[in-house]
Protein backbone atom coordinates (compact mmCIF):
# COMPACT_ATOMS: atom_id res chain seq x y z
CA UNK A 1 10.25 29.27 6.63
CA UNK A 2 7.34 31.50 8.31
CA UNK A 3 3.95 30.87 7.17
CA UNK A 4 0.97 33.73 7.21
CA UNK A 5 -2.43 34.11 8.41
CA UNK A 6 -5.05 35.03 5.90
CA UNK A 7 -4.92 38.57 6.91
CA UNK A 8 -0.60 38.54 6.02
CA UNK A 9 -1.37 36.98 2.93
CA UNK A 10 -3.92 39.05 1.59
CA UNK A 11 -1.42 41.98 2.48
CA UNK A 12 1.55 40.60 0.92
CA UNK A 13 0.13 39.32 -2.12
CA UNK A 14 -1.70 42.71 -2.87
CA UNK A 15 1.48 44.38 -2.44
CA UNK A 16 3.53 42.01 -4.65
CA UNK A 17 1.10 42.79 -7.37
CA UNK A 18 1.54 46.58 -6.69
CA UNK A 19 -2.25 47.43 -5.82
CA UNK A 20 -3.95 49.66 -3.42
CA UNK A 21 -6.69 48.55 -0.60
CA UNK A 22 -9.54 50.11 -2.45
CA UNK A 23 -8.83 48.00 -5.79
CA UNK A 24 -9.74 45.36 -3.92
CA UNK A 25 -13.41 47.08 -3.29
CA UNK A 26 -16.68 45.76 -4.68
CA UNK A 27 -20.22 44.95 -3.35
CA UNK A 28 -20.22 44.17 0.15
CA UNK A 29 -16.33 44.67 0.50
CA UNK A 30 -15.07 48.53 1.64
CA UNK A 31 -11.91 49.45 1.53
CA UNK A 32 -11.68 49.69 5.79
CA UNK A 33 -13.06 46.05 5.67
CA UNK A 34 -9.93 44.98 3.63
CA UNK A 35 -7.62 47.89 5.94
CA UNK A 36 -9.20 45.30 8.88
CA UNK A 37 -8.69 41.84 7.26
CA UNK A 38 -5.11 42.48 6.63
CA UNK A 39 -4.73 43.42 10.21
CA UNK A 40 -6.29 40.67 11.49
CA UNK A 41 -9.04 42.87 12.83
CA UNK A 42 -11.59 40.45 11.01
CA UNK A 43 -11.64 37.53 9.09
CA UNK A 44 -13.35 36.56 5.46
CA UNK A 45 -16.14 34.46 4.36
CA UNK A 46 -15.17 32.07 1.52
CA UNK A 47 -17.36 34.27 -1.03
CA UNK A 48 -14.94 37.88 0.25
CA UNK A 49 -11.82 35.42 -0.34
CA UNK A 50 -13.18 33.76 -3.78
CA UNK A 51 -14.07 37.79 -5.06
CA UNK A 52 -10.37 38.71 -3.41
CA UNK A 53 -8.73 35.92 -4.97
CA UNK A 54 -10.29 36.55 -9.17
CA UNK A 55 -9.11 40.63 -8.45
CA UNK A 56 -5.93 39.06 -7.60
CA UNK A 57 -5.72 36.18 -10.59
CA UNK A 58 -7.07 39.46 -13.23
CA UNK A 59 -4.15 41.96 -11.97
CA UNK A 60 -1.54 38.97 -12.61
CA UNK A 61 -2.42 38.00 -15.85
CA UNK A 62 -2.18 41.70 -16.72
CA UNK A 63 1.35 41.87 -15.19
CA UNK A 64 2.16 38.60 -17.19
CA UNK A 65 2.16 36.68 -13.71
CA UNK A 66 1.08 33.20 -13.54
CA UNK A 67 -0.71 33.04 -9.96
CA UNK A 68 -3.76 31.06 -10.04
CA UNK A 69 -5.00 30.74 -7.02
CA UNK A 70 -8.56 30.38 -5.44
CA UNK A 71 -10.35 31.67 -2.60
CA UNK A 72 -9.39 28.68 -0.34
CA UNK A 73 -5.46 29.22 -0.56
CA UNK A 74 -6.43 32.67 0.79
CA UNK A 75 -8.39 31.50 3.48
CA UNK A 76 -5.36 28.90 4.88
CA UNK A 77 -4.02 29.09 8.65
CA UNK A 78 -0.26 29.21 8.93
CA UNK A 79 -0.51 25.09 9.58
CA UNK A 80 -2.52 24.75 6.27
CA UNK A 81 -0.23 26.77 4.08
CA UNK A 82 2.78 24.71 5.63
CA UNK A 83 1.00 21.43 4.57
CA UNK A 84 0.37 22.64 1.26
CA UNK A 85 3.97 23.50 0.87
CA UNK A 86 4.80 20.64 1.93
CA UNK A 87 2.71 18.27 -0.29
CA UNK A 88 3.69 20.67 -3.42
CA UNK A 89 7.75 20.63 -1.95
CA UNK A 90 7.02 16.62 -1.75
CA UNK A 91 5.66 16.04 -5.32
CA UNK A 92 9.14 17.62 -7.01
CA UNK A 93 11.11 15.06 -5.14
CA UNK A 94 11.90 11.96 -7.08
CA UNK A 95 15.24 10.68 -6.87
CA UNK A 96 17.73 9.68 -4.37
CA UNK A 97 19.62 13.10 -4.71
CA UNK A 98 16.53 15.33 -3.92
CA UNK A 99 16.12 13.64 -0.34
CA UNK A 100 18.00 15.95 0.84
CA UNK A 101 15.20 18.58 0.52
CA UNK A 102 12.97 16.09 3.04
CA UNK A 103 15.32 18.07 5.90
CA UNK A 104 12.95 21.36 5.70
CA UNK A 105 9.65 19.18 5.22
CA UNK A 106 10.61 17.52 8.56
CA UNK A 107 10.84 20.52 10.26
CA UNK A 108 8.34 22.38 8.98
CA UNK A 109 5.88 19.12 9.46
CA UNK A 110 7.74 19.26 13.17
CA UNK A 111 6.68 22.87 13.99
CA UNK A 112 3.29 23.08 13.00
CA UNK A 113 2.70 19.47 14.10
CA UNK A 114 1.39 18.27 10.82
CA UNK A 115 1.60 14.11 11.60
CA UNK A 116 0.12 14.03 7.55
CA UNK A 117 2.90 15.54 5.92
CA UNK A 118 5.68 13.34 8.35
CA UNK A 119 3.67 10.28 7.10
CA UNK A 120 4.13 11.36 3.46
CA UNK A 121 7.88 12.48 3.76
CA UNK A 122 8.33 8.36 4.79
CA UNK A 123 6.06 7.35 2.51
CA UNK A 124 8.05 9.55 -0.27
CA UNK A 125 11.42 7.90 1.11
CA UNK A 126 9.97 4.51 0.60
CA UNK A 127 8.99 5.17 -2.82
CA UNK A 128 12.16 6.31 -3.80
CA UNK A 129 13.85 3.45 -2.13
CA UNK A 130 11.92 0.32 -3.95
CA UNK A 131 12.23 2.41 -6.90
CA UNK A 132 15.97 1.98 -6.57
CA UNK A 133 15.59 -1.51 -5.64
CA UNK A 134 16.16 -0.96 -2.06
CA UNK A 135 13.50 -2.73 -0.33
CA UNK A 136 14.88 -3.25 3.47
CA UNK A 137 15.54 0.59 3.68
CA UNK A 138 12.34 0.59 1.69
CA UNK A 139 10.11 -1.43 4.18
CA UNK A 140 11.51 0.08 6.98
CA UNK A 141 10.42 3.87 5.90
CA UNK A 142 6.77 2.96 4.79
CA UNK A 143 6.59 1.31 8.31
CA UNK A 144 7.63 4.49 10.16
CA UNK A 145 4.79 6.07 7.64
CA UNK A 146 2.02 3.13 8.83
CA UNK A 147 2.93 4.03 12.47
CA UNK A 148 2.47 7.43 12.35
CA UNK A 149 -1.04 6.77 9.93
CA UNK A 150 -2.35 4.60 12.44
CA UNK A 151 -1.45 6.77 15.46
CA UNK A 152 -3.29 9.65 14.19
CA UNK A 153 -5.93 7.87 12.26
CA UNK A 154 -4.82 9.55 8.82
CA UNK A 155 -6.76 6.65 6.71
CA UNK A 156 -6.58 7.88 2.62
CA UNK A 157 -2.68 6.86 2.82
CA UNK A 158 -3.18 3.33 5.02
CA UNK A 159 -4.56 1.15 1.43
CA UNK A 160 -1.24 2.59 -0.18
CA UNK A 161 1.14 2.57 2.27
CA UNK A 162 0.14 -1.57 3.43
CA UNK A 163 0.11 -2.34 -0.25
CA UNK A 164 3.77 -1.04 -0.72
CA UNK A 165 4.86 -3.13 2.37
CA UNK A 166 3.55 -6.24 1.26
CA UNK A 167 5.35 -5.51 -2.23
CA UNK A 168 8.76 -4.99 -0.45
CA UNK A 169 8.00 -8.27 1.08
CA UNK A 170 6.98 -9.86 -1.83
CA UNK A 171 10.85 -8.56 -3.48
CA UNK A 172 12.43 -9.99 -0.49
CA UNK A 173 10.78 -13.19 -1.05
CA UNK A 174 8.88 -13.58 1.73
CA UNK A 175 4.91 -14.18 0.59
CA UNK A 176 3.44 -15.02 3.58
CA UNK A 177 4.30 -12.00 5.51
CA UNK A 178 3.27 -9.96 2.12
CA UNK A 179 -0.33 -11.43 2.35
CA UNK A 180 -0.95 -9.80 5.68
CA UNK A 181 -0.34 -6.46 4.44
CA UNK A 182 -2.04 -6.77 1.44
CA UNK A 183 -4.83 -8.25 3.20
CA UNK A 184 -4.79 -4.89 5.17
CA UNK A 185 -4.70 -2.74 2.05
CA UNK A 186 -7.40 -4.70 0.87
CA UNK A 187 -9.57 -4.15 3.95
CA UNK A 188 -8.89 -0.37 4.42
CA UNK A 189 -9.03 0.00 0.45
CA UNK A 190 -12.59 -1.26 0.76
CA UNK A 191 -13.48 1.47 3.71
CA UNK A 192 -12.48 4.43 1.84
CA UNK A 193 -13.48 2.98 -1.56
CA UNK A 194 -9.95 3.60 -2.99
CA UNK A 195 -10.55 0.96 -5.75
CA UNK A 196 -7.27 1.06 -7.57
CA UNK A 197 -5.26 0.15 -4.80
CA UNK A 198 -7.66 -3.04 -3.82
CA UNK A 199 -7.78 -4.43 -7.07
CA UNK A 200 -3.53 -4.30 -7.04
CA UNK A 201 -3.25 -5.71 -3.68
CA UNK A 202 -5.60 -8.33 -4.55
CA UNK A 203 -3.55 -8.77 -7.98
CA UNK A 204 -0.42 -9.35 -5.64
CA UNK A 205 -2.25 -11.89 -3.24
CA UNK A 206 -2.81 -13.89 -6.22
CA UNK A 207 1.12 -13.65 -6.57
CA UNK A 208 1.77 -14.44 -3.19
CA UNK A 209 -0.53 -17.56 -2.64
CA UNK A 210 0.93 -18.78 -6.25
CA UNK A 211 4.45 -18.82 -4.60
CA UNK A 212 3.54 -20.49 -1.28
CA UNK A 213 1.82 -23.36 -3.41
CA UNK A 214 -1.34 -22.31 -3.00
CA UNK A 215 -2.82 -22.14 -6.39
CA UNK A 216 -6.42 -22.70 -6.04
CA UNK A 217 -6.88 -19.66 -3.88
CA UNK A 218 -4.38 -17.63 -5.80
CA UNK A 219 -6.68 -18.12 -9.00
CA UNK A 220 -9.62 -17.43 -7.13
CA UNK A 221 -7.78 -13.93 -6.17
CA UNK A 222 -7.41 -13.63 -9.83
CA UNK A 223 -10.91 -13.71 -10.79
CA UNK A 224 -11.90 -11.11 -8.24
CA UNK A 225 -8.38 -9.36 -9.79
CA UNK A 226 -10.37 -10.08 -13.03
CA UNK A 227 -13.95 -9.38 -12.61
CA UNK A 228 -13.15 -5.46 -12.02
CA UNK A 229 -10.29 -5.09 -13.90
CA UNK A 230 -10.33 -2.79 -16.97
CA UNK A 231 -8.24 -4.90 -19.74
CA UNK A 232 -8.30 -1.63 -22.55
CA UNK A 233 -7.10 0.30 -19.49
CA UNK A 234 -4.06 -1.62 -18.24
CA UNK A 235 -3.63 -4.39 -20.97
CA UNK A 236 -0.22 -5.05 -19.03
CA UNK A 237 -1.75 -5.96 -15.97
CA UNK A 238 -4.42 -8.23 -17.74
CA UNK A 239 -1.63 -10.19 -19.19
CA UNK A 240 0.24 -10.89 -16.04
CA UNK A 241 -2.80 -11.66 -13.81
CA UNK A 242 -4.14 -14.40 -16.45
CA UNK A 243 -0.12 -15.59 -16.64
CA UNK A 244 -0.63 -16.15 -12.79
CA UNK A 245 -3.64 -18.12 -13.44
CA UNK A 246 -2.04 -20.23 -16.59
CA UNK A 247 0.98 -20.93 -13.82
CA UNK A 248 -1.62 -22.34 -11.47
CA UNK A 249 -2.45 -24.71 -13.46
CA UNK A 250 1.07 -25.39 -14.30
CA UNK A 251 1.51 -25.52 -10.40
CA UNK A 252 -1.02 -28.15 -10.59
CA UNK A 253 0.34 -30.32 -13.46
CA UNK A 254 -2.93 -29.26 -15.44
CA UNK A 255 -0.21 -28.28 -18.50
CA UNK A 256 -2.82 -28.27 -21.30
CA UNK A 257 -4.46 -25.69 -19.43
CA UNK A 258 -1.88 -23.50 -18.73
CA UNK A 259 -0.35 -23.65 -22.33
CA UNK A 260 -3.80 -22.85 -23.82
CA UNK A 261 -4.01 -19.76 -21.58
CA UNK A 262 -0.41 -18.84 -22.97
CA UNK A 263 -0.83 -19.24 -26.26
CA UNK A 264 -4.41 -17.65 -26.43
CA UNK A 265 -2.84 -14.61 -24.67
CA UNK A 266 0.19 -14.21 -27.13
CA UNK A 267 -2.72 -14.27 -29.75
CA UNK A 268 -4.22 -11.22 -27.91
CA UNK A 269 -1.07 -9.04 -29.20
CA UNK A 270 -0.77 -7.94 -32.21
CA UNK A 271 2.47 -6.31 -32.04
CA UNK A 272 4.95 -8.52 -33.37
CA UNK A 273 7.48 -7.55 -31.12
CA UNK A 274 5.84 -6.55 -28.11
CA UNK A 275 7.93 -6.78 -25.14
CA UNK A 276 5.33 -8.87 -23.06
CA UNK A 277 5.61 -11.45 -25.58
CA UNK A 278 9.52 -12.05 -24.10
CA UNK A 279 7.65 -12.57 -20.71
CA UNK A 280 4.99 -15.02 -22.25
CA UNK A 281 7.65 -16.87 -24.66
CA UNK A 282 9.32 -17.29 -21.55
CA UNK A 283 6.79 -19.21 -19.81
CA UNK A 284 5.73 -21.47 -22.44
CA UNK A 285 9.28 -22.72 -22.72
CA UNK A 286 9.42 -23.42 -19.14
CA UNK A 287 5.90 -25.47 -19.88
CA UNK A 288 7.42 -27.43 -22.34
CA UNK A 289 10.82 -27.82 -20.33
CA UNK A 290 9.11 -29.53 -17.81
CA UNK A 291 7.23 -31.89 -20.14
CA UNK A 292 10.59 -33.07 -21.18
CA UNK A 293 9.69 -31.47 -24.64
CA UNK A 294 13.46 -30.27 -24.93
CA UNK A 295 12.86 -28.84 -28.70
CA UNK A 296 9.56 -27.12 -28.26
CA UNK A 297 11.05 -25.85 -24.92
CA UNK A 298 14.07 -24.42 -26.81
CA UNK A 299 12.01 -23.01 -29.51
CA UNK A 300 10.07 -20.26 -26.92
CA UNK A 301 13.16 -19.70 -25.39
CA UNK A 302 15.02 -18.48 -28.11
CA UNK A 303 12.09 -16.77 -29.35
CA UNK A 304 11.77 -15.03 -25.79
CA UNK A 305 15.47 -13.81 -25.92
CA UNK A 306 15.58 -12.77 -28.78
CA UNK A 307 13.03 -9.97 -27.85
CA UNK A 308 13.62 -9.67 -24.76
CA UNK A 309 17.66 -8.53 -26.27
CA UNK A 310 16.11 -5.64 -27.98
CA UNK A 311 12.92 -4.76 -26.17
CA UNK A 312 13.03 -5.90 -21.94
CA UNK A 313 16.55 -6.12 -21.28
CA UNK A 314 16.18 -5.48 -17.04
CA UNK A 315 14.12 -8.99 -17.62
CA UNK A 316 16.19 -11.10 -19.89
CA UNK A 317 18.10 -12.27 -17.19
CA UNK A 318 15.00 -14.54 -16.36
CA UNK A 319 14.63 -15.83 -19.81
CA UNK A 320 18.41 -16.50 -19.87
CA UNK A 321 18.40 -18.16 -16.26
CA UNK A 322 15.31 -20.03 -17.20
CA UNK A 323 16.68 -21.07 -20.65
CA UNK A 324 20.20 -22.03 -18.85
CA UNK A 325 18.22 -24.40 -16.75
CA UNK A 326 17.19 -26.32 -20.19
CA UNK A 327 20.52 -26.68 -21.29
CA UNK A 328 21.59 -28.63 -17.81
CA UNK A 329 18.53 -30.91 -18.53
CA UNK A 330 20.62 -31.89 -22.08
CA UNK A 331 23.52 -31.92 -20.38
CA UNK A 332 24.97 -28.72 -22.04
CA UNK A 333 26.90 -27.10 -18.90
CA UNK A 334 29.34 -25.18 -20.91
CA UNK A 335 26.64 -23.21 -22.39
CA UNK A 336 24.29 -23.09 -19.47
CA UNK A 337 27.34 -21.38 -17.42
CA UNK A 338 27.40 -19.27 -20.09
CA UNK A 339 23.61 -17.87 -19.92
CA UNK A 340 23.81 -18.20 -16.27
CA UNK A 341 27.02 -16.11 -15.87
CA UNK A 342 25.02 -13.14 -18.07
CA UNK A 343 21.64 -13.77 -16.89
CA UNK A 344 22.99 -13.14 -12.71
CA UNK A 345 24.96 -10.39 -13.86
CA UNK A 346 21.26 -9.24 -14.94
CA UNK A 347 19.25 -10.38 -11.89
CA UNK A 348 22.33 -8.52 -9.66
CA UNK A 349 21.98 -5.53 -11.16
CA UNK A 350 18.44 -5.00 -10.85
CA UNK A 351 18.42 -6.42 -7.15
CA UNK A 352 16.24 -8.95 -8.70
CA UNK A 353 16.50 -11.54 -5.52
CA UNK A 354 13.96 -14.23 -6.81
CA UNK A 355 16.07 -14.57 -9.69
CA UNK A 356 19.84 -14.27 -7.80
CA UNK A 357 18.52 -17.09 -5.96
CA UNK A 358 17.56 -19.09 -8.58
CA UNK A 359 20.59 -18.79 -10.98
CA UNK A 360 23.02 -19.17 -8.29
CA UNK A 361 21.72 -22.88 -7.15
CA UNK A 362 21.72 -23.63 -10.95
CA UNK A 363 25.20 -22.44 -11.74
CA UNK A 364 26.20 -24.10 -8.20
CA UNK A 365 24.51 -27.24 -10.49
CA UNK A 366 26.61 -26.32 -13.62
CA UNK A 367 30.09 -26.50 -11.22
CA UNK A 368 28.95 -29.81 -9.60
CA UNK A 369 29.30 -31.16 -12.79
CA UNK A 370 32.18 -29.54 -13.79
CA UNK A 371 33.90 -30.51 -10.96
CA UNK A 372 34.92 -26.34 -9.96
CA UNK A 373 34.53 -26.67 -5.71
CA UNK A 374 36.29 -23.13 -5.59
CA UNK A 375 33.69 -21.43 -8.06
CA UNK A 376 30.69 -23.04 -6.26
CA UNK A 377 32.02 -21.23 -2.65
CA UNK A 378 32.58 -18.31 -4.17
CA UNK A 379 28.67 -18.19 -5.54
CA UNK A 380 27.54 -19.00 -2.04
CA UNK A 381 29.42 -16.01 -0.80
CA UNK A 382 27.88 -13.69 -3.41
CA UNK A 383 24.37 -14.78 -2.22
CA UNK A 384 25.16 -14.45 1.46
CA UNK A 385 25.89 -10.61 0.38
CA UNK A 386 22.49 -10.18 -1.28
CA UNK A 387 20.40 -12.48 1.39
CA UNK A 388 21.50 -10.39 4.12
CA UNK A 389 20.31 -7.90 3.16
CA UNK A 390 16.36 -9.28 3.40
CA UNK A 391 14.90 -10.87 6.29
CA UNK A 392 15.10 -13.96 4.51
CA UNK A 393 16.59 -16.72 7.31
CA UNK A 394 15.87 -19.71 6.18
CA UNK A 395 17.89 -19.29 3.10
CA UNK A 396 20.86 -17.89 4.61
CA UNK A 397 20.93 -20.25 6.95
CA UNK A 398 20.69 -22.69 4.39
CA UNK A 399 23.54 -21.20 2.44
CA UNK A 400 25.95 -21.17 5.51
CA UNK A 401 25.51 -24.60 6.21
CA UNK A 402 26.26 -25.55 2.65
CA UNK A 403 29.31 -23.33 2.95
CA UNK A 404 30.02 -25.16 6.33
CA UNK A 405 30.55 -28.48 4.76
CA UNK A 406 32.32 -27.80 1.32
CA UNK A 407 34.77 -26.39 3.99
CA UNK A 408 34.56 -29.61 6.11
CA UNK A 409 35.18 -31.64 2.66
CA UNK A 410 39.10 -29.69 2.22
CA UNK A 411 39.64 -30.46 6.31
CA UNK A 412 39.15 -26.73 6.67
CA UNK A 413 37.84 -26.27 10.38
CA UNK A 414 38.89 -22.57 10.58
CA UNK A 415 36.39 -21.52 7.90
CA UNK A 416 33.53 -24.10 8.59
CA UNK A 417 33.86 -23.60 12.20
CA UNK A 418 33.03 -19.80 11.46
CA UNK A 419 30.17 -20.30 9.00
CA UNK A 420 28.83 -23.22 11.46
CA UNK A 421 28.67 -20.22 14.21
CA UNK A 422 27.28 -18.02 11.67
CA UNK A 423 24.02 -20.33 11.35
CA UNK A 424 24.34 -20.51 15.14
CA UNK A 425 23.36 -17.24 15.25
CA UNK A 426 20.27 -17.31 12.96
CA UNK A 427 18.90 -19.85 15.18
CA UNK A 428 19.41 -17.90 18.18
């Protein structure tokens, strides 16, 4: 696709619209002045393109056109138009079936050396790719995008761009190596006084240092998080970031604490059914779960599926998994396999690795006590298919040595001999 100088696309728009040179004529502008703009004989000031561009705009709207442009889309070199082509070509792409239209932004990006619109074609793939839950490809695209930001000093994408690669991190479980992007976004956020995207990476730090056990400095991120945060404006966000605090104290045993922040924040809703109340009806039965108060615990549970069944379905899966893990603390195995067998299906759907994780070892718990060896390696092969696809050793490697010695336990040295050298390799 050619782009055109000012002069071209003064020309070619005047003739789309069916005009002569001198209607473009008015104080100041003759018709040989326009004769020599649109042969690049001379160029315009930005008040000749802004009186240029409304003669333009007024002859469209009497033709029924919708054209709508300014002064300053006149004025673009070749390299601008292409970026501003690109950008608008960018913003229509949203799904996985429309990357195919990246091919021509590429190019054109290629041709008139535009390092901007390269950055944002990545930065477009990676948004598409967390969006479908794929956060290796994901992570790997918004890093192409950070090298090429960096390179060229292109700053108004870097707060955005770290941000998202800490939050693949964060869905590939691995916190610490989240924090030092999000630190970054934080930092550059700060230098360009893009607000929105500090306050979320500061909002996932808190998440991060919560999952590494570090809860004191986690709810210390959360009062900055806090402190700036508009709770009319993004009500969601103001519940989650105060759960993160009431798990902190949970984290720290301080379960009077946490349950008060709970249950003054399900008091905060008015809506009956609200699906955030599944998230917080959730938590409080894990509270009460791990004060042994079975009943209680059971109570929120039910409570929490029962909405989450008609409002939050992509997130039942934790409320089953979670209430599962209940029912192997009373010794009910038959129906934790049960909610555990649904509740993966869930978590494997959605790519949800945190929770894969976690209802695997539990259903591994279930078979344990039901005595199933078979079922049990068959799990740990299902999570070796999901793990591998994160950057997640430890837990792999983990996983094949538990593989390596249910095989040892039959006398099966073929198989444990090859998951053995499998861990080998991680090590290496």
């Amino acid at each position: 696709m050619e782009f055109l100088t000012p002069g071209e696309r003064v020309k070619k728009i005047r003739k789309m619209l069916k005009m002569k040179q001198r209607e473009l004529k008015s104080e100041n502008i003759t018709r040989g002045f326009i004769s020599m703009i649109e042969s690049g004989r001379s160029t315009m000031s930005k008040e000749t393109a802004s009186i240029i561009a409304d003669k333009f705009n007024k002859r469209a709207q009497e033709l029924g056109i919708d054209l709508n442009i300014d002064g300053n889309y006149l004025l673009m070199t070749p390299a601008e138009e292409a970026e501003y082509y690109c950008i608008q070509k960018l913003e229509e792409i949203r799904s996985l079936e429309d990357l195919n239209e990246l091919k021509e932004i590429f190019e054109i990006a290629d041709k008139y050396k535009i390092k901007r619109v390269t950055a944002l074609a990545y930065v477009k793939i990676g948004d598409i790719m967390y969006s479908s839950c794929n956060y290796q490809d994901a992570f790997t695209n918004y890093y192409k995008a950070l090298d090429i930001l960096l390179l060229n000093n292109i700053k108004d994408q870097l707060p955005y761009t770290y941000n998202m690669l800490g939050a693949c991190k964060v869905n590939m479980l691995e916190f610490s190596e989240a924090i030092i992007y999000f630190d970054k976004a934080i930092e550059y956020a700060d230098e360009i006084n893009a607000i929105d995207i500090k306050n979320k990476a500061i909002y996932n730090s808190a998440l991060c240092y919560r999952c590494i056990g570090q809860p004191i400095i986690a709810i210390d991120y959360i009062d900055k998080y806090l402190s700036t945060g508009d709770k009319e404006k993004d009500f969601v966000h103001y519940i989650y970031a105060n759960s993160i605090k009431a798990n902190c104290y949970r984290d720290m045993g301080n379960y009077e604490k946490a349950l008060e922040i709970f249950k003054r924040l399900v008091g905060e809703i008015v809506d009956e059914e609200h699906h955030l109340l599944g998230y917080l009806y959730t938590n409080i039965g894990e509270i009460y779960m791990e004060k042994n108060n079975f009943k209680e615990s059971l109570e929120y549970f039910n409570k929490a599926e029962r909405i989450r069944r008609k409002k939050d379905e992509n997130l039942l899966g934790h409320t089953l998994i979670e209430k599962a893990n209940l029912y192997i603390k009373m010794k009910l195995y038959d129906e934790a396999r049960s909610l555990l067998e649904e509740g993966l299906e869930i978590s494997y759907r959605n790519s949800d690795i945190e929770y894969v994780v976690k209802g695997s070892y539990l259903l591994i718990e279930v078979y344990k006590q039901l005595g199933s060896k078979q079922a049990i390696i068959e799990i740990y092969k299902k999570m070796i298919d999901v793990l591998q696809g994160t950057s997640n050793k430890k837990e792999v490697l983990k996983v094949y040595i538990e593989l390596s010695l249910l095989y040892i336990e039959d006398n099966d040295i073929t198989n444990s001999s090859y998951y053995l050298q499998k861990a080998r390799e991680i090590i290496k």
